[in-house]
Protein backbone atom coordinates (compact mmCIF):
# COMPACT_ATOMS: atom_id res chain seq x y z
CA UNK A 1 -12.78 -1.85 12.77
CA UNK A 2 -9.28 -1.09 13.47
CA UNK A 3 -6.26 -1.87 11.27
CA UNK A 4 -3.30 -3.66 11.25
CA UNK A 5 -0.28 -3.29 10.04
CA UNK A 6 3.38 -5.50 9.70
CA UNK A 7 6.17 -4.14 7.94
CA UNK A 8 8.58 -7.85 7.03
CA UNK A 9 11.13 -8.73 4.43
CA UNK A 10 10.21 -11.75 1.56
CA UNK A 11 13.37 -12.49 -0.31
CA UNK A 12 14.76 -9.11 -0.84
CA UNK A 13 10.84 -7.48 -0.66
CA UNK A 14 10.18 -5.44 1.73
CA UNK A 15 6.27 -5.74 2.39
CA UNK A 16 4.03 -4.15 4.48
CA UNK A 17 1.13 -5.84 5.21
CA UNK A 18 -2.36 -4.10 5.46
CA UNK A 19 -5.54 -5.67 7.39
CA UNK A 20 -8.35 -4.24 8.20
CA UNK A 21 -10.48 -0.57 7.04
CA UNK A 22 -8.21 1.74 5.39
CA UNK A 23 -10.94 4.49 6.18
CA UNK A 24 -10.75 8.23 7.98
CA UNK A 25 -10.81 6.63 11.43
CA UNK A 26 -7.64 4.52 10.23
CA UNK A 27 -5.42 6.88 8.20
CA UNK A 28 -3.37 8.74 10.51
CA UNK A 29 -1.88 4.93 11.69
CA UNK A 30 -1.49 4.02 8.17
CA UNK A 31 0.24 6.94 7.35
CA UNK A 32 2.48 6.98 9.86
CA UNK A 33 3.25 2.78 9.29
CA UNK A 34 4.04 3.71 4.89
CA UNK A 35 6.23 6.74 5.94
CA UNK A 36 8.51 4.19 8.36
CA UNK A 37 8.56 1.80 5.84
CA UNK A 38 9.28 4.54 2.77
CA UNK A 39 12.02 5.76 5.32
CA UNK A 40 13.39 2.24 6.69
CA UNK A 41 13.77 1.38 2.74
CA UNK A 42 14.65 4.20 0.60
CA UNK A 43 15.63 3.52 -2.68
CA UNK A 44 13.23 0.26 -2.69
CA UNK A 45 10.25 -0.77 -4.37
CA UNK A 46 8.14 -1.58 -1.48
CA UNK A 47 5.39 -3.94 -1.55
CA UNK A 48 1.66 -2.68 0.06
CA UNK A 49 -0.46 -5.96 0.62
CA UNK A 50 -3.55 -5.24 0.81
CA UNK A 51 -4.45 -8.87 0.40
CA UNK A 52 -6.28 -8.62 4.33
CA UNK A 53 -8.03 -4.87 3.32
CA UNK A 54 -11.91 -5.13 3.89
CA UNK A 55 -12.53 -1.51 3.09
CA UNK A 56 -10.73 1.34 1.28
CA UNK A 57 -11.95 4.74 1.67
CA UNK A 58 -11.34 7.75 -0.93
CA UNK A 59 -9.11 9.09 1.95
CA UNK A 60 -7.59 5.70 1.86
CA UNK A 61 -6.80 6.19 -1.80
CA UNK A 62 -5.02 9.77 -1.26
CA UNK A 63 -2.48 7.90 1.19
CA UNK A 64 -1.75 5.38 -0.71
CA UNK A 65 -1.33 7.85 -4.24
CA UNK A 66 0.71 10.49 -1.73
CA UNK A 67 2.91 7.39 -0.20
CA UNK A 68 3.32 6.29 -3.71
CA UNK A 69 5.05 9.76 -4.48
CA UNK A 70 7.08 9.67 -1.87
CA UNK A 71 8.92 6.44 -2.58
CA UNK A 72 9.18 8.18 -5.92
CA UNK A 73 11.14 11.12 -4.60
CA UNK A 74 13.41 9.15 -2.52
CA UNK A 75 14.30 6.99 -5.02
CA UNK A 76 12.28 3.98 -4.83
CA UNK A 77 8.78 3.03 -5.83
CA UNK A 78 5.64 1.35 -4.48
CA UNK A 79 3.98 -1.82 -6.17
CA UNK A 80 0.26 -2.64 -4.48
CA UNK A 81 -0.37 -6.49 -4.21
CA UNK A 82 -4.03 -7.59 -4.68
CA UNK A 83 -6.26 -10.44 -5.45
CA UNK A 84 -9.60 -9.67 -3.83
CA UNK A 85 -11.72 -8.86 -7.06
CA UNK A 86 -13.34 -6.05 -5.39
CA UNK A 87 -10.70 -4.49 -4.55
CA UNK A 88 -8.36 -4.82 -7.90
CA UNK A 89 -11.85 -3.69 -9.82
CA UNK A 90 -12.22 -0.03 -7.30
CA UNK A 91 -8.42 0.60 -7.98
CA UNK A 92 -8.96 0.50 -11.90
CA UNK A 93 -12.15 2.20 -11.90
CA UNK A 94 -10.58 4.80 -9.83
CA UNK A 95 -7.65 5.00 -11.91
CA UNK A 96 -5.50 4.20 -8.86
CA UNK A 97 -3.79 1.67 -10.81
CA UNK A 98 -2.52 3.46 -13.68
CA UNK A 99 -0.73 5.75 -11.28
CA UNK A 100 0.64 2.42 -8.97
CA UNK A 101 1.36 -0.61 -10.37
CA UNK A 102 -1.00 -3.42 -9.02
CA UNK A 103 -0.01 -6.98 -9.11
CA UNK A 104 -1.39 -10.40 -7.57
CA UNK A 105 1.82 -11.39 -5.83
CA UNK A 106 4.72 -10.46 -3.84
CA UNK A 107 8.17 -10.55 -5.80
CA UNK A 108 11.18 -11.30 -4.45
């Protein structure tokens, strides 16, 4: 399955929203579509919505850890937005979540 990606602005948010696999076939796209947004909004906490996500790979993990950083070093941070139960359970058993905040809505 292919993903999809949509970088908008709710309230003062910036969000980009994530559906489909977030796999090895997927990553260099997704990537590519945090580094715009970490680089369009520097200095930001960005929401990641992963809300429309039906799979996330290790790999998957590693971008969104590394994109986490980077918002870090520019200034800025990265919040992930979650509700599927699944989901919110693989990011805590990973320990994903202790390194980026997770949260069932968008702020702003």
């Amino acid at each position: 399955m292919d993903v999809v990606t949509h970088l908008e602005v709710v309230g003062t948010q910036p969000v980009l929203r994530i559906s489909g696999e977030i796999d090895l076939a997927t990553l260099p796209s997704v990537r590519s579509d945090l580094v715009r947004a970490i680089s369009t909004y520097p200095r930001v906490r960005i929401a990641v919505d992963l809300d429309g996500v039906t799979a996330l790979d290790d790999a998957g993990l590693g971008i969104l850890l590394g994109a986490a950083a980077r918002a870090r070093d520019s200034g800025g941070d990265l919040v992930l937005v979650c509700t599927t139960p699944a989901l919110v359970a693989r990011l805590e058993r990973t320990g994903a979540s202790r390194a980026i905040d997770v949260v069932d809505r968008i702020e702003g």
